[in-house]
C-alpha atoms as a PDB file:
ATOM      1  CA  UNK A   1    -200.860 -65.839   9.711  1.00  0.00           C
ATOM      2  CA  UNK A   2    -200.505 -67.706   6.741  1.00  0.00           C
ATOM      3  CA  UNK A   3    -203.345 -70.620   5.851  1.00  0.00           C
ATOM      4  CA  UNK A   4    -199.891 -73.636   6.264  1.00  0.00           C
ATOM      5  CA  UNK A   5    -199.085 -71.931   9.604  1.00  0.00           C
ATOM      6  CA  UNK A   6    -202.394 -72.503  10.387  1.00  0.00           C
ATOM      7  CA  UNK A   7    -202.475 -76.318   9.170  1.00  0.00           C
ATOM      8  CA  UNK A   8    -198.911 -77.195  11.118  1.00  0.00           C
ATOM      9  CA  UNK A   9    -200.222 -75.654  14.156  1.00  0.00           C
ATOM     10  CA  UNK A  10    -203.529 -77.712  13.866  1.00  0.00           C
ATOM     11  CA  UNK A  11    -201.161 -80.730  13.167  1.00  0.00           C
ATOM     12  CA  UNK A  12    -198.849 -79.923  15.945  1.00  0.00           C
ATOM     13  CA  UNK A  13    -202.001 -79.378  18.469  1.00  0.00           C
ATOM     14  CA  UNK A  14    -203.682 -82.978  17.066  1.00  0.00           C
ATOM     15  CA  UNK A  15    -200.057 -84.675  17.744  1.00  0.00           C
ATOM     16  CA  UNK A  16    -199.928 -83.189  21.057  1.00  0.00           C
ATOM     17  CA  UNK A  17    -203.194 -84.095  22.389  1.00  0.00           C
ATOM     18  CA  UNK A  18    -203.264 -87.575  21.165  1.00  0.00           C
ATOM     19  CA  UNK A  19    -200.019 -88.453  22.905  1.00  0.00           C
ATOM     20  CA  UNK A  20    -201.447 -86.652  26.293  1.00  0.00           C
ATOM     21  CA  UNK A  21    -204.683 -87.760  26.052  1.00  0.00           C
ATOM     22  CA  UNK A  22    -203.168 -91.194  26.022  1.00  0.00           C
ATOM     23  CA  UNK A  23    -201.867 -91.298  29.010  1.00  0.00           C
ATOM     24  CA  UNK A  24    -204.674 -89.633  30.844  1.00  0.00           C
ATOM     25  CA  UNK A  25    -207.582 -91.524  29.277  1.00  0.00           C
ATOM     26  CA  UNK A  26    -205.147 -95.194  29.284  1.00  0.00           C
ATOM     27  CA  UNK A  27    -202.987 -94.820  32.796  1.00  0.00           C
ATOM     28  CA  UNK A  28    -206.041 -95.771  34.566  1.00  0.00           C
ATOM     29  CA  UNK A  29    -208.120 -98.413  36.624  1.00  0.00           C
ATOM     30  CA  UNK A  30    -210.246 -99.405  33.138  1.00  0.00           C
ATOM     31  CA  UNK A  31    -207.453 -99.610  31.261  1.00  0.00           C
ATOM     32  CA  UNK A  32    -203.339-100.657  32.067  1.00  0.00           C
ATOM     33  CA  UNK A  33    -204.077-100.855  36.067  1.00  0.00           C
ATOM     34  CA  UNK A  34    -207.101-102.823  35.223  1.00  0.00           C
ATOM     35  CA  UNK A  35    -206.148-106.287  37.770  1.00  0.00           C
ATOM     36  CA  UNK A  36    -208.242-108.520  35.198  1.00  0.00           C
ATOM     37  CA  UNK A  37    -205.452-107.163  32.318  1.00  0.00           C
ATOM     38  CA  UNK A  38    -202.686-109.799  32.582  1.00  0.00           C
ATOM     39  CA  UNK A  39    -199.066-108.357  33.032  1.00  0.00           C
ATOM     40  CA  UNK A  40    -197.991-108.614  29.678  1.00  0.00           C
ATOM     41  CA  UNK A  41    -201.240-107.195  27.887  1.00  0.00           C
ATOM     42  CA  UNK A  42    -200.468-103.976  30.140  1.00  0.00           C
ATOM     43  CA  UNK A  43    -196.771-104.029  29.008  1.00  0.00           C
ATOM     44  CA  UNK A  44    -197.928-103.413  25.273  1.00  0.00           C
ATOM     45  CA  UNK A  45    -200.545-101.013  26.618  1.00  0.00           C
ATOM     46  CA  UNK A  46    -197.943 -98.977  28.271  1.00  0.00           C
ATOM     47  CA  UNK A  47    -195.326 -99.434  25.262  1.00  0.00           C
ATOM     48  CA  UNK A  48    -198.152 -98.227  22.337  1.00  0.00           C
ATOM     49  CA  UNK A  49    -198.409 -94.936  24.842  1.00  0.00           C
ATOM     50  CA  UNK A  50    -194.808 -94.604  24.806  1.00  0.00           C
ATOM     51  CA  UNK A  51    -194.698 -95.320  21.240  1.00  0.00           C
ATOM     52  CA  UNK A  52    -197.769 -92.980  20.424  1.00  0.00           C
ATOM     53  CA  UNK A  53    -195.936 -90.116  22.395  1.00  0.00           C
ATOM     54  CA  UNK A  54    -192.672 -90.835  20.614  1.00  0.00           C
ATOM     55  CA  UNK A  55    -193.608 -90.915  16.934  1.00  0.00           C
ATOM     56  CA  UNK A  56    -196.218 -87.864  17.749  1.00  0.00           C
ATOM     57  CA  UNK A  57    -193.070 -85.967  19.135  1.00  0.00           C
ATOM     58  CA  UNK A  58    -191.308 -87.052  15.694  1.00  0.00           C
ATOM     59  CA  UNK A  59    -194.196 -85.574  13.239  1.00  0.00           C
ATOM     60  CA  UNK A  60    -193.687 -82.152  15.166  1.00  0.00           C
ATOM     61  CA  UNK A  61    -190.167 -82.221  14.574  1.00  0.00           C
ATOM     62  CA  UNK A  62    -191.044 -82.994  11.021  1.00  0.00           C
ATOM     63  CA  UNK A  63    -193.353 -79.834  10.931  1.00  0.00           C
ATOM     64  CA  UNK A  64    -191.338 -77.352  12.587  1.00  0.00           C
ATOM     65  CA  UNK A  65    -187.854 -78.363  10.697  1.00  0.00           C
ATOM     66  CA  UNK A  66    -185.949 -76.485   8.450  1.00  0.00           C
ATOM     67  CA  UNK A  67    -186.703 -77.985   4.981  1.00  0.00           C
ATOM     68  CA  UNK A  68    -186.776 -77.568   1.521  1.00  0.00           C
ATOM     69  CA  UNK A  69    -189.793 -79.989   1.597  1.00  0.00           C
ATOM     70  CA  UNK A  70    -191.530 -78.388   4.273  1.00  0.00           C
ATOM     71  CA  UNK A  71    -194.694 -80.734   2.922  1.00  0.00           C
ATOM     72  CA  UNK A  72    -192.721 -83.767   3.736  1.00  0.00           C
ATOM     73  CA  UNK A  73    -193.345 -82.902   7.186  1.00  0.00           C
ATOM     74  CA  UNK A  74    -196.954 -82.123   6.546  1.00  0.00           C
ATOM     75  CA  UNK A  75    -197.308 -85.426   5.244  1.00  0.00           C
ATOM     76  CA  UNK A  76    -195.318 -87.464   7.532  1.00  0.00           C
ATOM     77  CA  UNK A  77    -197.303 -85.400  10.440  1.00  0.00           C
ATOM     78  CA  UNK A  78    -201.259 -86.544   8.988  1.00  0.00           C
ATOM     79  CA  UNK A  79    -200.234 -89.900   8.334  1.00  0.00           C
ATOM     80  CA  UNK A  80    -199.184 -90.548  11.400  1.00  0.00           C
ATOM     81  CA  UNK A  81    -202.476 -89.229  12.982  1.00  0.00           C
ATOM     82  CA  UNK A  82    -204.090 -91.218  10.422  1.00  0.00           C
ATOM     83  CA  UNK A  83    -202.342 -94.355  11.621  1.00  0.00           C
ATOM     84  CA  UNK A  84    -203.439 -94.375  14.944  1.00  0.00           C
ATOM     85  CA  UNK A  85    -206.800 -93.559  14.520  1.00  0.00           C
ATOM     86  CA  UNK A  86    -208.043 -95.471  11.540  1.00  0.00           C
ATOM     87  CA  UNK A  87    -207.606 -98.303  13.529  1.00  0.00           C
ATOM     88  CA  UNK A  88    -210.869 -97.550  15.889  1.00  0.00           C
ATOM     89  CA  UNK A  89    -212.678 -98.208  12.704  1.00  0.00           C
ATOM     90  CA  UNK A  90    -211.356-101.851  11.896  1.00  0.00           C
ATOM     91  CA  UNK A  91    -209.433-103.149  14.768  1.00  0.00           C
ATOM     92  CA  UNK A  92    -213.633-105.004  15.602  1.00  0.00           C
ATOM     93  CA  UNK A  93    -213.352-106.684  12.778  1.00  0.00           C
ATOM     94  CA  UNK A  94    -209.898-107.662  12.163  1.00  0.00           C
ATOM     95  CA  UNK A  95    -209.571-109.195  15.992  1.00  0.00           C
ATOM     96  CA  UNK A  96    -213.904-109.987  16.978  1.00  0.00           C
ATOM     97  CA  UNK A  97    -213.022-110.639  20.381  1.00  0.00           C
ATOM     98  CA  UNK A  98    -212.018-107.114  21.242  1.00  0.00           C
ATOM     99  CA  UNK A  99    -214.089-103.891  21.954  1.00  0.00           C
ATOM    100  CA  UNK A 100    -213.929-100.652  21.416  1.00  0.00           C
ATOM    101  CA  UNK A 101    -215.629 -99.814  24.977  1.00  0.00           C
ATOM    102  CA  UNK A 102    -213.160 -99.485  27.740  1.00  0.00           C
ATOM    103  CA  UNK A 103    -215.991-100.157  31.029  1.00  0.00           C
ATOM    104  CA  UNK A 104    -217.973-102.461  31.962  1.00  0.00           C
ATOM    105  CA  UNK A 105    -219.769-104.548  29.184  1.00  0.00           C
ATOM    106  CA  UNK A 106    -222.766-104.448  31.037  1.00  0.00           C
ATOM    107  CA  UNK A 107    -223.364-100.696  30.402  1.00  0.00           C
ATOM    108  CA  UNK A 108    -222.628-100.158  26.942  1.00  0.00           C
ATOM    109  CA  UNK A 109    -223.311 -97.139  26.076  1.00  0.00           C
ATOM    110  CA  UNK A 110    -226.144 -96.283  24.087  1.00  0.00           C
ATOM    111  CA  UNK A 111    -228.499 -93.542  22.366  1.00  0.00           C
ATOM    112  CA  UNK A 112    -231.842 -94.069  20.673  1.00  0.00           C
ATOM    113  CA  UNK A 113    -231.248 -97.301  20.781  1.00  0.00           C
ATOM    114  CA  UNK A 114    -227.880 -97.633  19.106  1.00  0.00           C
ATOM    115  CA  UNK A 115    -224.695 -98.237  20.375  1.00  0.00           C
ATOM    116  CA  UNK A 116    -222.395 -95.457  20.744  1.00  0.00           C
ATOM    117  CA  UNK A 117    -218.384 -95.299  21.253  1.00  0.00           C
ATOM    118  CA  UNK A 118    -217.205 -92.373  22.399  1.00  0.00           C
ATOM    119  CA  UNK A 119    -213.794 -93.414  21.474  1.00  0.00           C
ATOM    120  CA  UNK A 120    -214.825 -93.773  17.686  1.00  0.00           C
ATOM    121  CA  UNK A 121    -216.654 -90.826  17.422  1.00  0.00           C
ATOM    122  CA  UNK A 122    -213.149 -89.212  18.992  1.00  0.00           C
ATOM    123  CA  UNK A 123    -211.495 -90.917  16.427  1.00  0.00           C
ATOM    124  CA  UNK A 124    -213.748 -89.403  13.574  1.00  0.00           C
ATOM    125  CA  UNK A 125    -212.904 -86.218  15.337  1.00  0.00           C
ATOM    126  CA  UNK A 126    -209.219 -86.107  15.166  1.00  0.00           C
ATOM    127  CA  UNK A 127    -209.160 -87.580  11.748  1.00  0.00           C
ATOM    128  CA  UNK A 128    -211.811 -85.025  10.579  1.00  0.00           C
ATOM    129  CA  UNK A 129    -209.291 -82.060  11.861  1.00  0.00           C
ATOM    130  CA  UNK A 130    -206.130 -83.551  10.481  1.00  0.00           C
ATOM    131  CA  UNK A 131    -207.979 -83.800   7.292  1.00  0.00           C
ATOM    132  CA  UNK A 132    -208.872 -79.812   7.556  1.00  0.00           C
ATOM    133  CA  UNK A 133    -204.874 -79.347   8.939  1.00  0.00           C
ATOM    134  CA  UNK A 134    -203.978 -81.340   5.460  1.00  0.00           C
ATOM    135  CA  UNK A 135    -206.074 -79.046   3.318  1.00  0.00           C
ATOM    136  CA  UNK A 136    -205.183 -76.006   4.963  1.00  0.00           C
ATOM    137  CA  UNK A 137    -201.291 -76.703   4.294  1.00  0.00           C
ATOM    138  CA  UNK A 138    -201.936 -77.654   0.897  1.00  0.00           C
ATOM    139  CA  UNK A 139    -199.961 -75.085  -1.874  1.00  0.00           C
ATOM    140  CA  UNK A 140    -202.482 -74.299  -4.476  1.00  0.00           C
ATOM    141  CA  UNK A 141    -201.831 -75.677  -7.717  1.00  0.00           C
ATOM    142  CA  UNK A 142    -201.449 -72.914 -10.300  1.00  0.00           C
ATOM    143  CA  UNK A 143    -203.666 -73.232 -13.481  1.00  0.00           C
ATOM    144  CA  UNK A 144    -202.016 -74.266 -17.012  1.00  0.00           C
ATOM    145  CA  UNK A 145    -201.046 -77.690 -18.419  1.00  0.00           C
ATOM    146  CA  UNK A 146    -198.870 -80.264 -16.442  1.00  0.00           C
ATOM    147  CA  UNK A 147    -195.290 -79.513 -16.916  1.00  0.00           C
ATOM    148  CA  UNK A 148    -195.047 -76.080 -18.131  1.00  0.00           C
END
């Protein structure tokens, strides 16, 4: 199996699992059936996992396609793995009054002291493997000066 096979099916597997885990980790009681969530903050809960699932099903078209620019699709496929979860490492700042910590605020989780997202450190995760993906599907550059 070629090292690009190897990246696309990493891509296709990150693309996947985001848009799944969505629903399983979102479609619950701490999240969009959460009664303190008002109706309409649920409604763009629920459309961002439809959304998610949508444009993830979209990269792995892009992957899989018939192409000339097969690394269009490789491209298309990081960034938009890239777009969802940069995010958990600015949305804090950009809007203070949310949180990254889906329970209770009571119990936020901690250890040796600090505070620790689970979420964010998923995040790191997923962006850590579609960098690998990215580098395995990468053509390697053949030596000599630009343009010859």
């Amino acid at each position: 199996m070629t090292r690009t096979k190897v990246g696309k099916l990493l891509l296709t597997f990150i693309l996947v699992l985001q848009a799944v885990l969505g629903f399983i980790l979102d479609w619950r009681s701490n999240h969009l059936l959460n009664p303190l969530w008002v109706p309409h903050a649920r409604f763009h809960g629920a459309l961002l996992l439809f959304l998610l699932a949508g444009v993830s099903a979209t990269g792995v078209w892009l992957l899989w396609r018939k192409s000339r620019e097969a690394e269009v699709g490789v491209k298309a496929a990081a960034l938009i793995s890239a777009s969802f979860w940069t995010p958990f490492f600015y949305i804090t700042f950009l809007l203070p009054s949310s949180s990254p910590w889906a329970g209770s605020p009571n119990p936020v989780p901690r250890i040796a002291g600090h505070v620790f997202y689970p979420n964010v450190v998923t995040a790191g995760i997923f962006l850590l493997l579609t960098a690998v993906a990215l580098l395995l599907c990468r053509r390697k550059r053949l030596a000599g000066p630009r343009g010859s």
